[in-house]
N, C-alpha and C. Protein backbone atom coordinates (compact mmCIF):
# COMPACT_ATOMS: atom_id res chain seq x y z
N UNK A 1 93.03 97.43 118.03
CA UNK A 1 93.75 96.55 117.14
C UNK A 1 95.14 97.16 116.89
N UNK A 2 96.36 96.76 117.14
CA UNK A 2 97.63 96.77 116.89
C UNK A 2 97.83 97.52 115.63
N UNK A 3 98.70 98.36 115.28
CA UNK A 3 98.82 98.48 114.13
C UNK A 3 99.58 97.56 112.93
N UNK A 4 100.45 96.85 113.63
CA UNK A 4 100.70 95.57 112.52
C UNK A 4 99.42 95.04 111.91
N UNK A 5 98.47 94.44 112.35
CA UNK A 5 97.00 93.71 112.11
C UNK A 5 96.71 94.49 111.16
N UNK A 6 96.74 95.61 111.09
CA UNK A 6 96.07 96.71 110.88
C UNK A 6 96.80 96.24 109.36
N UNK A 7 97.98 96.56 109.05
CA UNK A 7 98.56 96.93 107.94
C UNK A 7 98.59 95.69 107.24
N UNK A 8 98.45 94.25 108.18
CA UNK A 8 98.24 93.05 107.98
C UNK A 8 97.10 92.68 106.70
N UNK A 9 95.80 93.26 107.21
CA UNK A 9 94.53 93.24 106.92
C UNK A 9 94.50 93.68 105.41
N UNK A 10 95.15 95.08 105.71
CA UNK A 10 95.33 96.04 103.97
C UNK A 10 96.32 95.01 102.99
N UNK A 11 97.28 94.38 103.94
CA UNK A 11 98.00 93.80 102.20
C UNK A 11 96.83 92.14 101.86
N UNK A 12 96.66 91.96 102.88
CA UNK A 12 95.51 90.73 102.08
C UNK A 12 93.89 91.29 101.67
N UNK A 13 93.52 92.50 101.96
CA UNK A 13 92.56 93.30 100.88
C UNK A 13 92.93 93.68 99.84
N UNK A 14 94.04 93.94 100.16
CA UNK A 14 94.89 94.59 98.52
C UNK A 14 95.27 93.41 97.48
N UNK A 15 95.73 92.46 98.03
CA UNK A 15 95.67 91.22 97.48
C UNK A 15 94.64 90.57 97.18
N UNK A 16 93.65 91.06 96.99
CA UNK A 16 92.28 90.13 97.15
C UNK A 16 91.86 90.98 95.76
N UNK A 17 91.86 92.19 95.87
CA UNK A 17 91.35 93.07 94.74
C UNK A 17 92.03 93.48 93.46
N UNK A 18 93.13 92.75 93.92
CA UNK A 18 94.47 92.38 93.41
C UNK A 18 94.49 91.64 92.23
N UNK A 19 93.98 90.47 92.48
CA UNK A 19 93.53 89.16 91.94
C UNK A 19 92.51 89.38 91.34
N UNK A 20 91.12 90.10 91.63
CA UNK A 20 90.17 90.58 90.67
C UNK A 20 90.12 91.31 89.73
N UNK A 21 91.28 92.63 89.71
CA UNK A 21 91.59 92.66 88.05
C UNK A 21 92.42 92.28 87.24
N UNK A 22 91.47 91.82 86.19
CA UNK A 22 91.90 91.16 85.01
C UNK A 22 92.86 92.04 84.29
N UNK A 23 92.47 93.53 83.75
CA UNK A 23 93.44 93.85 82.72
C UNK A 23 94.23 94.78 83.90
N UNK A 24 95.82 94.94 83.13
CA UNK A 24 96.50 95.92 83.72
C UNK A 24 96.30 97.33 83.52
N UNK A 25 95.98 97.75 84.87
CA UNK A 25 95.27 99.73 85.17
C UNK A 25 96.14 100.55 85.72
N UNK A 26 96.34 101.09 86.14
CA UNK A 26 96.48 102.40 86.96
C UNK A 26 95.96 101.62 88.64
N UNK A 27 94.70 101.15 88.53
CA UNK A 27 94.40 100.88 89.79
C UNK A 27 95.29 99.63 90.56
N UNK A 28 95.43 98.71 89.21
CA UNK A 28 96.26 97.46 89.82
C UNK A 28 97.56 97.66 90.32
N UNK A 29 98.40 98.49 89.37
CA UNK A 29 99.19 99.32 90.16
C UNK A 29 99.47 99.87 91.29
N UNK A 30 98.89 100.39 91.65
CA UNK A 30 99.12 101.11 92.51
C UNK A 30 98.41 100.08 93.94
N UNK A 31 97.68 99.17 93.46
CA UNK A 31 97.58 98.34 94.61
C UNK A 31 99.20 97.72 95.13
N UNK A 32 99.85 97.27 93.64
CA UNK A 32 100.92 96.29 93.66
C UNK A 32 101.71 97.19 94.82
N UNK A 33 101.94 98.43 94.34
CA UNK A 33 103.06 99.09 94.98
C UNK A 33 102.11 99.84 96.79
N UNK A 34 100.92 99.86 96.79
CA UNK A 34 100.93 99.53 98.52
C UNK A 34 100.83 98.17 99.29
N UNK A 35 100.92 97.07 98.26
CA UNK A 35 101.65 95.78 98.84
C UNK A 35 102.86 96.07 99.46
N UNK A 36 103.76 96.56 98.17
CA UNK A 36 105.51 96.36 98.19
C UNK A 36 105.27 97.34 99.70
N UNK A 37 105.32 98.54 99.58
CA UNK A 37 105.33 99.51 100.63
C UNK A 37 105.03 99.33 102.31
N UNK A 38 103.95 98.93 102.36
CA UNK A 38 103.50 97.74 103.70
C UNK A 38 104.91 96.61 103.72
N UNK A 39 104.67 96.06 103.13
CA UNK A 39 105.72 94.99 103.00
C UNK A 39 107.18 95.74 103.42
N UNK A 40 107.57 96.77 102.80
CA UNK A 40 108.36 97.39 103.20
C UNK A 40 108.81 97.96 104.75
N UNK A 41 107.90 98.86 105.14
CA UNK A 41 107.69 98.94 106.58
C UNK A 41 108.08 97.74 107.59
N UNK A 42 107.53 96.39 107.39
CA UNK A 42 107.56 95.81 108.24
C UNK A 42 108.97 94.68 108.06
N UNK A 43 109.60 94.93 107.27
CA UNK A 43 111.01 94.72 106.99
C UNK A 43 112.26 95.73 108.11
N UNK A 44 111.49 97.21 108.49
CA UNK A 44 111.98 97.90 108.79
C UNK A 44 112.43 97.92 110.39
């Protein structure tokens, strides 16, 4: 599997678990910002 797919896969898991918490954590965080980051990369 390509590594785009790859990094593809992680921002819509991350987005998925994303959406399942309710209050703001530490964990939601830090999901948000390996969205942005992925997202970032492939800007690059």
């Amino acid at each position: 599997m390509p590594m785009d797919e790859i990094l593809q896969q992680e921002i819509r898991d991350s987005e998925l678990w994303l959406s399942k918490e309710k209050d703001e954590s530490t964990y939601k965080r830090d999901l948000k910002k390996r969205i942005e980051l992925i997202n970032w990369l492939f800007k690059m």
